[in-house]
Protein backbone atom coordinates (compact mmCIF):
# COMPACT_ATOMS: atom_id res chain seq x y z
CA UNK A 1 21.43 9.72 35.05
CA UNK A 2 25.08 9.46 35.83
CA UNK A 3 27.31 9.81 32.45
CA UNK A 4 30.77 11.18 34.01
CA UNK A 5 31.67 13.38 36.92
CA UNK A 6 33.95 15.17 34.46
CA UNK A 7 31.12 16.31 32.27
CA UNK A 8 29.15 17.34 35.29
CA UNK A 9 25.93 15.94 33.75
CA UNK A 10 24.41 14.94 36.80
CA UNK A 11 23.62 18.63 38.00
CA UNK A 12 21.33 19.12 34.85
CA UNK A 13 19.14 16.32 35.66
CA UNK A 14 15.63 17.95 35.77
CA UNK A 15 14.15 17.96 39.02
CA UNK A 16 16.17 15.11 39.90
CA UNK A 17 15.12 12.83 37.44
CA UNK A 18 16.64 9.01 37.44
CA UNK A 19 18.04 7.00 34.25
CA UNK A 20 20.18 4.16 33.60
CA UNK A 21 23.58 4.65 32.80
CA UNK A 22 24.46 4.45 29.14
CA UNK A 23 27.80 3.73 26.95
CA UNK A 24 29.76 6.91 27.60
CA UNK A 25 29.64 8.15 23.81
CA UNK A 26 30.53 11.71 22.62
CA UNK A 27 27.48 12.31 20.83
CA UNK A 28 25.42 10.81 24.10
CA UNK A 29 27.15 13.72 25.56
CA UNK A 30 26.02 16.08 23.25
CA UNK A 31 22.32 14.95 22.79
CA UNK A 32 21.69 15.06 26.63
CA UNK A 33 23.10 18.49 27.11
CA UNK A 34 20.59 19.69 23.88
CA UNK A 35 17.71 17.89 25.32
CA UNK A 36 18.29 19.40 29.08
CA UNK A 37 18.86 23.28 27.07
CA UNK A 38 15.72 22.96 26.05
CA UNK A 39 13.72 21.84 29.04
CA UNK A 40 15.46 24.46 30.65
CA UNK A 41 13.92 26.51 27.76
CA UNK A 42 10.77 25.45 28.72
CA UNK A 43 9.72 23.58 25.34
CA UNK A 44 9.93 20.37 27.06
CA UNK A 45 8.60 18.92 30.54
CA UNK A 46 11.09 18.70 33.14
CA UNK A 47 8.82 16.48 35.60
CA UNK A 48 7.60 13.39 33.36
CA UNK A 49 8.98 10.54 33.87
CA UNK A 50 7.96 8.69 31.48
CA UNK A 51 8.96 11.20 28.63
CA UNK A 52 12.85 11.58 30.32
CA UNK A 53 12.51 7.53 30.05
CA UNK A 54 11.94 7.91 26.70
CA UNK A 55 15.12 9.96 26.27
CA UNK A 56 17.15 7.79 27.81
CA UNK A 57 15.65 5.14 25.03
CA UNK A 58 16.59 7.55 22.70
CA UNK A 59 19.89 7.80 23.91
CA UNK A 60 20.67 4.48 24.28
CA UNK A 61 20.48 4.43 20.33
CA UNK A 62 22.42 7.38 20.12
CA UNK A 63 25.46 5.07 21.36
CA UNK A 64 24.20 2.79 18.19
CA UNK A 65 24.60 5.31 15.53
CA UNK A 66 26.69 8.23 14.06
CA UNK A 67 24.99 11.08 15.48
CA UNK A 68 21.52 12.04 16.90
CA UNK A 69 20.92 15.88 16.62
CA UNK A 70 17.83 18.10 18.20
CA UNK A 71 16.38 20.68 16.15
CA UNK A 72 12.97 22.09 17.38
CA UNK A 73 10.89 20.72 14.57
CA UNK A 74 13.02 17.56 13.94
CA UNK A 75 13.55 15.72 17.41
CA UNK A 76 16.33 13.47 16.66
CA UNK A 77 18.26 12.12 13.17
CA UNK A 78 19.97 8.90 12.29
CA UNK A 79 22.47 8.40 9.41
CA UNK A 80 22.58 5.45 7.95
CA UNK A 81 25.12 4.04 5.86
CA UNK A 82 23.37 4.09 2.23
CA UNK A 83 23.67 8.21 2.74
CA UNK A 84 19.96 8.51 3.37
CA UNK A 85 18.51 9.85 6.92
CA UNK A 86 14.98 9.69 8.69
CA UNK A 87 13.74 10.84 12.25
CA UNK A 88 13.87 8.10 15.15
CA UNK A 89 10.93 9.30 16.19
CA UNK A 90 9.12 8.89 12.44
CA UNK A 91 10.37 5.29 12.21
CA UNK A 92 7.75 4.60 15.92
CA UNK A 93 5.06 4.74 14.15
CA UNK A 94 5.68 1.66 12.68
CA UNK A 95 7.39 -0.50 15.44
CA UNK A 96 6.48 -3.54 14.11
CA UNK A 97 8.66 -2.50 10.81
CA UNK A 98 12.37 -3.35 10.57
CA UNK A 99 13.64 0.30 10.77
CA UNK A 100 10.93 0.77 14.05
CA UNK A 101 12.17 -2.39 15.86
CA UNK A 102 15.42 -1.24 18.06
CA UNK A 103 15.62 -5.46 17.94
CA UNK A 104 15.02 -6.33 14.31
CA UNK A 105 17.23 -3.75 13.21
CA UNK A 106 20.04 -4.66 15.82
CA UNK A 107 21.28 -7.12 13.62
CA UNK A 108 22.65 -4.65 10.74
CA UNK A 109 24.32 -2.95 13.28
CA UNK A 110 28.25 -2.68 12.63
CA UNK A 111 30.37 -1.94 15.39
CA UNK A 112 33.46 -1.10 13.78
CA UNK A 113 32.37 1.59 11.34
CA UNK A 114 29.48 2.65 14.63
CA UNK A 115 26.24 2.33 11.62
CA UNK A 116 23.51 0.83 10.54
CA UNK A 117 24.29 -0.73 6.95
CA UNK A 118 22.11 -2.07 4.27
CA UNK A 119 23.32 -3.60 1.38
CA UNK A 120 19.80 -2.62 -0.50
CA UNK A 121 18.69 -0.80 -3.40
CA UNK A 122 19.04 3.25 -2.50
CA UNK A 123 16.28 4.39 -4.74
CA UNK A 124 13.92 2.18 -3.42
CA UNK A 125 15.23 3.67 0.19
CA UNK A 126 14.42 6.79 -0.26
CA UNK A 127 11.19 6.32 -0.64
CA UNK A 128 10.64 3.42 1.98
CA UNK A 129 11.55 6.58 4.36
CA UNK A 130 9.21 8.62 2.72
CA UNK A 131 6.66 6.05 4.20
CA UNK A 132 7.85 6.94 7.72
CA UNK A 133 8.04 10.28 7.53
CA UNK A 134 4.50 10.75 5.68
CA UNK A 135 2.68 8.34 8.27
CA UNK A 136 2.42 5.81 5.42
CA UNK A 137 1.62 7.21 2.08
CA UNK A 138 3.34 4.72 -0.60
CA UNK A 139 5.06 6.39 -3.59
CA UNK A 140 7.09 4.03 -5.62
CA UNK A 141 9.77 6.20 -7.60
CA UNK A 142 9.33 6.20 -11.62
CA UNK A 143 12.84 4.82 -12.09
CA UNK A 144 12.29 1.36 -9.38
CA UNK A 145 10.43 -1.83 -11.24
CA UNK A 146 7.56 -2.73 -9.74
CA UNK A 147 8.90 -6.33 -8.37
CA UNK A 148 11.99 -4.56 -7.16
CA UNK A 149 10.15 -2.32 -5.16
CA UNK A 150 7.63 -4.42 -3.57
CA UNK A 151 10.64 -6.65 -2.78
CA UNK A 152 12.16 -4.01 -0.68
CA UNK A 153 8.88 -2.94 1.31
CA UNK A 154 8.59 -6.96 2.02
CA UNK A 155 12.92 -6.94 3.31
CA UNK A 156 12.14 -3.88 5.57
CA UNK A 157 8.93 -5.85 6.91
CA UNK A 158 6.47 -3.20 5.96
CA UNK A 159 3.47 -5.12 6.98
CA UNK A 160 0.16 -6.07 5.25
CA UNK A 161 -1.29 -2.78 5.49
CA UNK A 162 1.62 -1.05 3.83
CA UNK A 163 1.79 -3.31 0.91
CA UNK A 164 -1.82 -3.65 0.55
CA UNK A 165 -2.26 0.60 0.14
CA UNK A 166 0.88 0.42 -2.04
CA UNK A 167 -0.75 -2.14 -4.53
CA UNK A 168 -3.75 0.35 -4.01
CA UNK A 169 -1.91 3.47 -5.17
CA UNK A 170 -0.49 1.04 -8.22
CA UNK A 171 -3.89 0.53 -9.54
CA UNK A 172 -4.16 -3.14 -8.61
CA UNK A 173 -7.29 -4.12 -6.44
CA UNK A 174 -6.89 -6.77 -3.37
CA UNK A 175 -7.38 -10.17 -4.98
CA UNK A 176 -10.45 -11.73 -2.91
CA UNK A 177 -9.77 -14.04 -0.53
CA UNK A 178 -11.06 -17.53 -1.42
CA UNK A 179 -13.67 -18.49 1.59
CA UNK A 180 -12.46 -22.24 2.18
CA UNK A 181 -15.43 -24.26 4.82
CA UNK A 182 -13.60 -24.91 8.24
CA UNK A 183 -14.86 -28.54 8.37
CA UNK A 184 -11.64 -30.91 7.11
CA UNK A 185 -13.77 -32.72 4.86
CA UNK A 186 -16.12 -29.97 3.55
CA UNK A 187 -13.11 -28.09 2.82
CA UNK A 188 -11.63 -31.21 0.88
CA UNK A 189 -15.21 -31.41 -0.86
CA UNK A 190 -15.22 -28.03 -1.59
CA UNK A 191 -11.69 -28.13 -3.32
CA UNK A 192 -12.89 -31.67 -5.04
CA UNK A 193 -15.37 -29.70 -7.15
CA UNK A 194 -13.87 -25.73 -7.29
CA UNK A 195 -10.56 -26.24 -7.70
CA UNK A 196 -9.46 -28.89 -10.51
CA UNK A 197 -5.78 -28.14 -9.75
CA UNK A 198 -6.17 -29.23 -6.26
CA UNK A 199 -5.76 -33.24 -6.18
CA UNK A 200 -5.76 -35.79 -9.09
CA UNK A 201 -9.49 -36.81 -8.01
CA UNK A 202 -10.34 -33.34 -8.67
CA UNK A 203 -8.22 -33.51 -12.11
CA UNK A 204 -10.43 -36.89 -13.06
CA UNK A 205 -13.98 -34.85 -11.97
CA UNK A 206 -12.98 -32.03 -14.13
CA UNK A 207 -12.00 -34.07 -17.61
CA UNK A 208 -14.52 -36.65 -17.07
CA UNK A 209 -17.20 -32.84 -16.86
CA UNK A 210 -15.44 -31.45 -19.80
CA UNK A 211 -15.85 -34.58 -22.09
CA UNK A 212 -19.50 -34.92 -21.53
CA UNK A 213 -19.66 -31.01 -22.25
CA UNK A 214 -17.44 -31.35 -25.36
CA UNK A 215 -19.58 -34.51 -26.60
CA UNK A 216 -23.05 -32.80 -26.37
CA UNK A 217 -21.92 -29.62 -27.64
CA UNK A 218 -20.02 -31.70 -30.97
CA UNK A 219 -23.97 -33.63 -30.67
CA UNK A 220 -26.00 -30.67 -31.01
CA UNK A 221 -23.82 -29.06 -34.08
CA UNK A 222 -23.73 -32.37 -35.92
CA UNK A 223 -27.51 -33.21 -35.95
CA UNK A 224 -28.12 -29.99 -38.03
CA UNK A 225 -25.76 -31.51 -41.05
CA UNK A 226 -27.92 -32.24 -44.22
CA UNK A 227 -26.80 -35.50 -44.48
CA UNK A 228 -27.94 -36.55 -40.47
CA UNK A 229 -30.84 -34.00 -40.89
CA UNK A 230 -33.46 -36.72 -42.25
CA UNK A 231 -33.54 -38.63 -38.76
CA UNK A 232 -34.73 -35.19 -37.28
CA UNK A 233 -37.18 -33.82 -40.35
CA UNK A 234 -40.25 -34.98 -40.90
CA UNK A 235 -43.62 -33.12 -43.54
CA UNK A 236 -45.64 -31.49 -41.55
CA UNK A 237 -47.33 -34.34 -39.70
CA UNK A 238 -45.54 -34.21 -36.22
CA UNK A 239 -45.75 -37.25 -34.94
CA UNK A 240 -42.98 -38.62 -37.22
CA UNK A 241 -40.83 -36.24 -35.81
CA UNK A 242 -41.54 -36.89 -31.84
CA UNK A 243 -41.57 -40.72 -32.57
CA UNK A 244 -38.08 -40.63 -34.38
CA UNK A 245 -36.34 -38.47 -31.86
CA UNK A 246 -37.28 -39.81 -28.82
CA UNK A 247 -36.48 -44.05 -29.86
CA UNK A 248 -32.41 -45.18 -28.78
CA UNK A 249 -32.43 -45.74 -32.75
CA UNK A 250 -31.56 -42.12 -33.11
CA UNK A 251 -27.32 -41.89 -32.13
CA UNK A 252 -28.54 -37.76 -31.29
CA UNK A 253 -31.08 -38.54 -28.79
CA UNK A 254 -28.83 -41.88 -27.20
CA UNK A 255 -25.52 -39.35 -26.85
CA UNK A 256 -27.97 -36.91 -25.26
CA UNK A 257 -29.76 -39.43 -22.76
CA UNK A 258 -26.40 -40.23 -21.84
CA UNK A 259 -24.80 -36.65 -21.49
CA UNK A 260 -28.13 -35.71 -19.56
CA UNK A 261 -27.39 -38.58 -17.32
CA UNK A 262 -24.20 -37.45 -16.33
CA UNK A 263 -25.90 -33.63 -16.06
CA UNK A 264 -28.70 -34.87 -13.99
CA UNK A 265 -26.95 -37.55 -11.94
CA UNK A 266 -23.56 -36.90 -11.49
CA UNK A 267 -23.60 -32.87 -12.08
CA UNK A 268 -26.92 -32.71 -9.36
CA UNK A 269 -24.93 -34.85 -7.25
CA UNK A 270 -22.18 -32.55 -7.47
CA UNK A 271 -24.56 -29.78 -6.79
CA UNK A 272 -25.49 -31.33 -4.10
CA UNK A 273 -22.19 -32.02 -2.71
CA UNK A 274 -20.93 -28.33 -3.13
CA UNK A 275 -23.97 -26.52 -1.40
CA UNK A 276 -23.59 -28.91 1.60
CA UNK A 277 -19.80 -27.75 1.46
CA UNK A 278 -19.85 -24.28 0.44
CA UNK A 279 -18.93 -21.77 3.07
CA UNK A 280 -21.79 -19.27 1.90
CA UNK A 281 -24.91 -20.39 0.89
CA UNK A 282 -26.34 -17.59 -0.28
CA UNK A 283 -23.66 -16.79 -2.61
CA UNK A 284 -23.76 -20.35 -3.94
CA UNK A 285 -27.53 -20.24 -5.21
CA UNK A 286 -26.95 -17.05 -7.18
CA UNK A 287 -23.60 -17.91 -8.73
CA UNK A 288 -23.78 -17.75 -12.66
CA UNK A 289 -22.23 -21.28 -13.12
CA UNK A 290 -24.88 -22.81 -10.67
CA UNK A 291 -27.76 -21.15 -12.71
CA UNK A 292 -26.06 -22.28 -16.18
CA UNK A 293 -25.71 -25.81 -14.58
CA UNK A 294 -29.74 -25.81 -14.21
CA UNK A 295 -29.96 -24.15 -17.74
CA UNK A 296 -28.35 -26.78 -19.58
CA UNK A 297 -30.49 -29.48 -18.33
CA UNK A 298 -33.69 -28.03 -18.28
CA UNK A 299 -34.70 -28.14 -21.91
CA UNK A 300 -34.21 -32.09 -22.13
CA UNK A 301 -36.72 -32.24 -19.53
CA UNK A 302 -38.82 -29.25 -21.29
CA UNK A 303 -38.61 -31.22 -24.52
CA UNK A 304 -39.63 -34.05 -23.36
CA UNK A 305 -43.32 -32.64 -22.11
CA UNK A 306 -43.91 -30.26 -25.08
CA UNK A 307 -43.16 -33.09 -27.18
CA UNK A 308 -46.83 -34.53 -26.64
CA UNK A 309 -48.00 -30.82 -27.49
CA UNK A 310 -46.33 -31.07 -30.60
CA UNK A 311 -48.47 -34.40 -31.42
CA UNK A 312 -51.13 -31.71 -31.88
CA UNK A 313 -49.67 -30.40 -34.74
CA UNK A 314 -49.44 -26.96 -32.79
CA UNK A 315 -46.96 -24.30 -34.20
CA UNK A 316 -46.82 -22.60 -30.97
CA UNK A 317 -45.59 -26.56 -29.68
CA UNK A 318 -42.76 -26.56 -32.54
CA UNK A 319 -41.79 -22.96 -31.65
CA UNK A 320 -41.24 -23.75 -28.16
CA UNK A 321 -39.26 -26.93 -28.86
CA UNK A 322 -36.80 -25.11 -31.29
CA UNK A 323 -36.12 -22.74 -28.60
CA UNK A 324 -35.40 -25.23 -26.13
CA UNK A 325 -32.87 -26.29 -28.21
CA UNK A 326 -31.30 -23.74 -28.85
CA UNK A 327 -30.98 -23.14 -24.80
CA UNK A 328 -28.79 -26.10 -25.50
CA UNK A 329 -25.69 -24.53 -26.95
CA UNK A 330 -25.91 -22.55 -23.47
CA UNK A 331 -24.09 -25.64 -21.83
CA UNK A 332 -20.90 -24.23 -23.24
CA UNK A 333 -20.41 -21.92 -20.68
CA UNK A 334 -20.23 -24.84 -18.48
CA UNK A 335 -16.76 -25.09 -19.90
CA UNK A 336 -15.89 -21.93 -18.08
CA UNK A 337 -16.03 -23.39 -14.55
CA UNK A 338 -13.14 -25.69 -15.50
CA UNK A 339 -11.40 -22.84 -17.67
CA UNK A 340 -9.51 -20.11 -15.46
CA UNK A 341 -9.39 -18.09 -18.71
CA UNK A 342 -12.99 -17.72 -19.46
CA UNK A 343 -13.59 -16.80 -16.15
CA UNK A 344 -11.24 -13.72 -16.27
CA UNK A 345 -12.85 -13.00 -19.77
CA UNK A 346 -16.23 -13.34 -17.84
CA UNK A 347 -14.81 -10.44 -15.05
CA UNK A 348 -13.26 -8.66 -17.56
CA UNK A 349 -16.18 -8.09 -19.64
CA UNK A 350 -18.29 -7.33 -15.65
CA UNK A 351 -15.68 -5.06 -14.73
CA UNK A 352 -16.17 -3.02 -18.34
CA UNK A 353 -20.10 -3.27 -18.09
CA UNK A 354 -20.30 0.51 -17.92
CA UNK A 355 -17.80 1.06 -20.94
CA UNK A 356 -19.65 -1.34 -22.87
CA UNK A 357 -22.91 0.64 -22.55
CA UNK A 358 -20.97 3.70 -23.42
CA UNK A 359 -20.41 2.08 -26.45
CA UNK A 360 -24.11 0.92 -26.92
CA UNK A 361 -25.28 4.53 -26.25
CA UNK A 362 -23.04 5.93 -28.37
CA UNK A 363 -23.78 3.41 -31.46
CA UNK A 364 -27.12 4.10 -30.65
CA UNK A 365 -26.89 7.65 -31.28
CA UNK A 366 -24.67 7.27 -34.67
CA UNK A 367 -27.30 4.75 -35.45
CA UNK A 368 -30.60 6.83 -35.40
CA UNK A 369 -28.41 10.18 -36.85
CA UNK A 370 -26.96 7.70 -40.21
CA UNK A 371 -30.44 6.10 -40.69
CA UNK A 372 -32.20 9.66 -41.08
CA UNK A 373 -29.22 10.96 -42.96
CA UNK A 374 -29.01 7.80 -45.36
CA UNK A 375 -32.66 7.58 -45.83
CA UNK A 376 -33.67 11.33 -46.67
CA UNK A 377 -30.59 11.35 -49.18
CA UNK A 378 -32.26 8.45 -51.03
CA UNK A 379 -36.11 9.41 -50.35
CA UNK A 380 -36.28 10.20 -53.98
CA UNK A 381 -33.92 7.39 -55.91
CA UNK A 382 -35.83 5.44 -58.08
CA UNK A 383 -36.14 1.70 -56.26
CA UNK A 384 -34.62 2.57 -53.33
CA UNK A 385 -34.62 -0.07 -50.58
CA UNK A 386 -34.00 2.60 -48.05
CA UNK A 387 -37.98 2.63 -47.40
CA UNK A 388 -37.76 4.09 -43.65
CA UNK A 389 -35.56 4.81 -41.33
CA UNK A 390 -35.66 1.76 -39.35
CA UNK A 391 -35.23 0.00 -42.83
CA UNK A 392 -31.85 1.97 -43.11
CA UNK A 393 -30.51 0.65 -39.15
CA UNK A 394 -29.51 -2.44 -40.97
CA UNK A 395 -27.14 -0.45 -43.51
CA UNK A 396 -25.90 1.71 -41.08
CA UNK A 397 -25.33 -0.94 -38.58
CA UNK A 398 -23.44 -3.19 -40.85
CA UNK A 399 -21.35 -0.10 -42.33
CA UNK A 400 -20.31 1.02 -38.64
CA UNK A 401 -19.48 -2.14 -37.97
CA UNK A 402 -17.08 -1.93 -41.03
CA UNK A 403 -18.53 -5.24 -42.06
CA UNK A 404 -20.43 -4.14 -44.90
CA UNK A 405 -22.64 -6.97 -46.70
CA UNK A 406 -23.35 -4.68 -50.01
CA UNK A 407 -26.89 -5.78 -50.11
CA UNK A 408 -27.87 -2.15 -49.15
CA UNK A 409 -25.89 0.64 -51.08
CA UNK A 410 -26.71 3.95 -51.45
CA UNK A 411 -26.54 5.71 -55.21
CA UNK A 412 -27.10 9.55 -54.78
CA UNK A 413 -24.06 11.37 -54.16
CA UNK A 414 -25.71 12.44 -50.55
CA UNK A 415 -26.03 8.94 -49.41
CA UNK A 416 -22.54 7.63 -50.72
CA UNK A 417 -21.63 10.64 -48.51
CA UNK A 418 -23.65 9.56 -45.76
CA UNK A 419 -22.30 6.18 -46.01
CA UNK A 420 -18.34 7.30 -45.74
CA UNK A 421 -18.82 9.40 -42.72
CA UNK A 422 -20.86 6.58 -41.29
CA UNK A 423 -17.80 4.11 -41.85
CA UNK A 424 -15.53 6.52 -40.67
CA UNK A 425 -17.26 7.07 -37.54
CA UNK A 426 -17.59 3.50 -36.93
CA UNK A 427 -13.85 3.03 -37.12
CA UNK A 428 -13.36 6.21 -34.49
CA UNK A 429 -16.50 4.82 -31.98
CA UNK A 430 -15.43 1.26 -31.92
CA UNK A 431 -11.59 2.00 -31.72
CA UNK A 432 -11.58 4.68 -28.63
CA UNK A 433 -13.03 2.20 -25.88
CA UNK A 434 -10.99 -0.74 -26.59
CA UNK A 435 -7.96 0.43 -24.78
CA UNK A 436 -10.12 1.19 -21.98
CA UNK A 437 -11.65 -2.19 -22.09
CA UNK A 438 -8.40 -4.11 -22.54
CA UNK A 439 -6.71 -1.88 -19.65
CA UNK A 440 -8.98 -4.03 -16.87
């Protein structure tokens, strides 16, 4: 390295040591002679070429910036315009960052004032260093927004990494990353029948879905009115019953032929169409919306073959068949895979699974503890209802619950007591967990 003859630089060159000339800068001058002190000192190698090329590197940015200074525990310092200061050698770590490219951060260099100078937010700074000189823990400070900081980490190119561990230490998980098929028209399938927002086909799909939902569920509520109840109710011969509900003359059965139609035909089809274009197979046969797809259309089918059971006049037959529609009303979950909001009040009642059994266990425990209070306070009452203590779960239950029918009340002084510490605790046990639950 040849600086100036007048400086007499080149007799400290270590062992005779080679490097390009540089800018002839004061502090140049000053970081060479501190780097060569302590080689001489011995805390340095004086025969590694590749480590003096690195100090000439080093160097080179030295002409760049106000001053570079050698300490034995800090190698080199750069002060930078918004009166904030990190090591050189901290900001290599990360030399795909803005601060660790010599290139990317080249262009906020300012000649005339001899600095680096960004017009950014200082806060927000200070702890973007702190990333560099920590080896990449992410502390946002109290006083920066959220947006504003993340804004910064994305102008100083911070990477994925970086961002992803500072959304970590936030409390925010990685959204998944939807798995699209590679095939051009799989993946246009795939969106056809996923992602409603995605064309105006995929619009059409999902309305013409949600009206056939919307028409059998509206079906199913109005057949129970009194005044559409006689096409369904028959005396206790059963064949009535089968005969009536299975003709076109019935409006109930013709709406759900047709909504079964479009669930068979068109919903199978689309089942069909979506497991020959989903990118995981496996995932695909146990997703919840599949299985409720298969749900709502099995008890037609069901219905239809314990139907000629029912000519027997069996009550087992009749209990069957008003279970299998009731496994009806399940087809309003179908709603859900057209709703983006029901499906993060499905994940947000999966994500709180454990709180929610907290709960259970807990009401549980209030529940068995009330019941044996409630009923030994009223043991000797004169017509007490409070028989047992599983006939007292019902009064406890419904007291907790600060719902409170009145068809169970307690008259003894004991019990009334019982009864206000049970509604009291109900209050306190339901209250605490919904913060928790509303948090996710």
């Amino acid at each position: 390295m040849s600086i100036s003859a007048d400086k007499n630089v080149d007799e400290r060159i270590p062992n005779g040591q080679t490097f390009p000339v540089i800018p002839e800068n004061e502090v140049c001058f000053n970081t060479y002679y501190k780097f060569a002190d302590v080689v001489d000192s011995g805390f340095l190698p004086n025969n590694d070429q590749c480590f003096w090329n690195e100090v000439s590197n080093l160097l080179v940015d030295a002409a760049k910036v106000i001053m570079i200074n050698y300490c034995l525990n800090n190698f080199e310092t750069i002060y930078i315009h918004i009166s904030d200061q990190s090591s050189l050698h901290a900001c290599f770590r990360f030399p795909h960052t803005l601060l660790g490219n010599p290139v990317s951060r080249s262009r906020f260099w300012n000649s005339a004032t001899e600095e680096f100078f960004f017009d950014r937010h200082r806060a927000s700074f200070e702890a973007i260093l702190y990333i560099y000189q920590s080896n990449g823990v992410v502390k946002r400070p109290e006083a920066v927004p959220l947006d504003l900081f993340l804004k910064e980490l994305k102008f100083f190119e911070m990477g994925d990494e970086i961002i992803e561990s500072f959304w970590m230490s936030e409390g925010y998980e990685k959204p998944a990353e939807a798995i699209m098929p590679q095939n051009y028209f799989q993946r246009k399938v795939w969106e056809l029948m996923e992602y409603p927002d995605s064309s105006v086909w995929a619009r059409i799909t999902a309305f013409i879905s949600i009206f056939v939902i919307t028409t059998s569920i509206v079906s199913f509520c109005l057949e129970t009115l009194p005044d559409l109840r006689d096409l369904n109710e028959t005396l206790s011969d059963s064949n009535e019953l089968v005969e009536k509900s299975r003709t076109w003359s019935n409006p109930f059965f013709a709406i759900e032929c047709c909504c079964i139609i479009w669930f068979t035909v068109g919903r199978h089809f689309q089942l069909l169409l979506r497991f020959l274009s989903c990118p995981c197979k496996v995932t695909f046969m146990t997703s919840f919306l599949n299985i409720i797809d298969f749900v709502a259309i099995a008890p037609f089918f069901f219905s239809l073959v314990w139907s000629d059971a029912a000519k027997q006049n069996s009550s087992m037959s009749f209990a069957v068949l008003r279970v299998l529609r009731l496994v009806r009303v399940f087809r309003i979950f179908k709603l859900s895979r057209h709703s983006v909001g029901l499906q993060i009040l499905g994940k947000t009642f999966k994500a709180s699974i454990q709180e929610f059994c907290l709960l259970i266990f807990f009401l549980a425990i209030a529940l068995v503890l009330f019941s044996s209070g409630v009923y030994f306070a009223e043991q000797n009452e004169p017509d007490t209802k409070f028989t047992s203590i599983p006939a007292s779960f019902w009064f406890v239950l419904v007291t907790m619950t600060t719902v409170g029918y009145g068809d169970l009340t307690p008259t003894s002084v004991f019990g009334k007591m019982v009864g206000a510490a049970c509604s009291l605790i109900g209050v306190l046990t339901l209250a605490l967990p919904v913060p928790i639950i509303v948090s996710y």
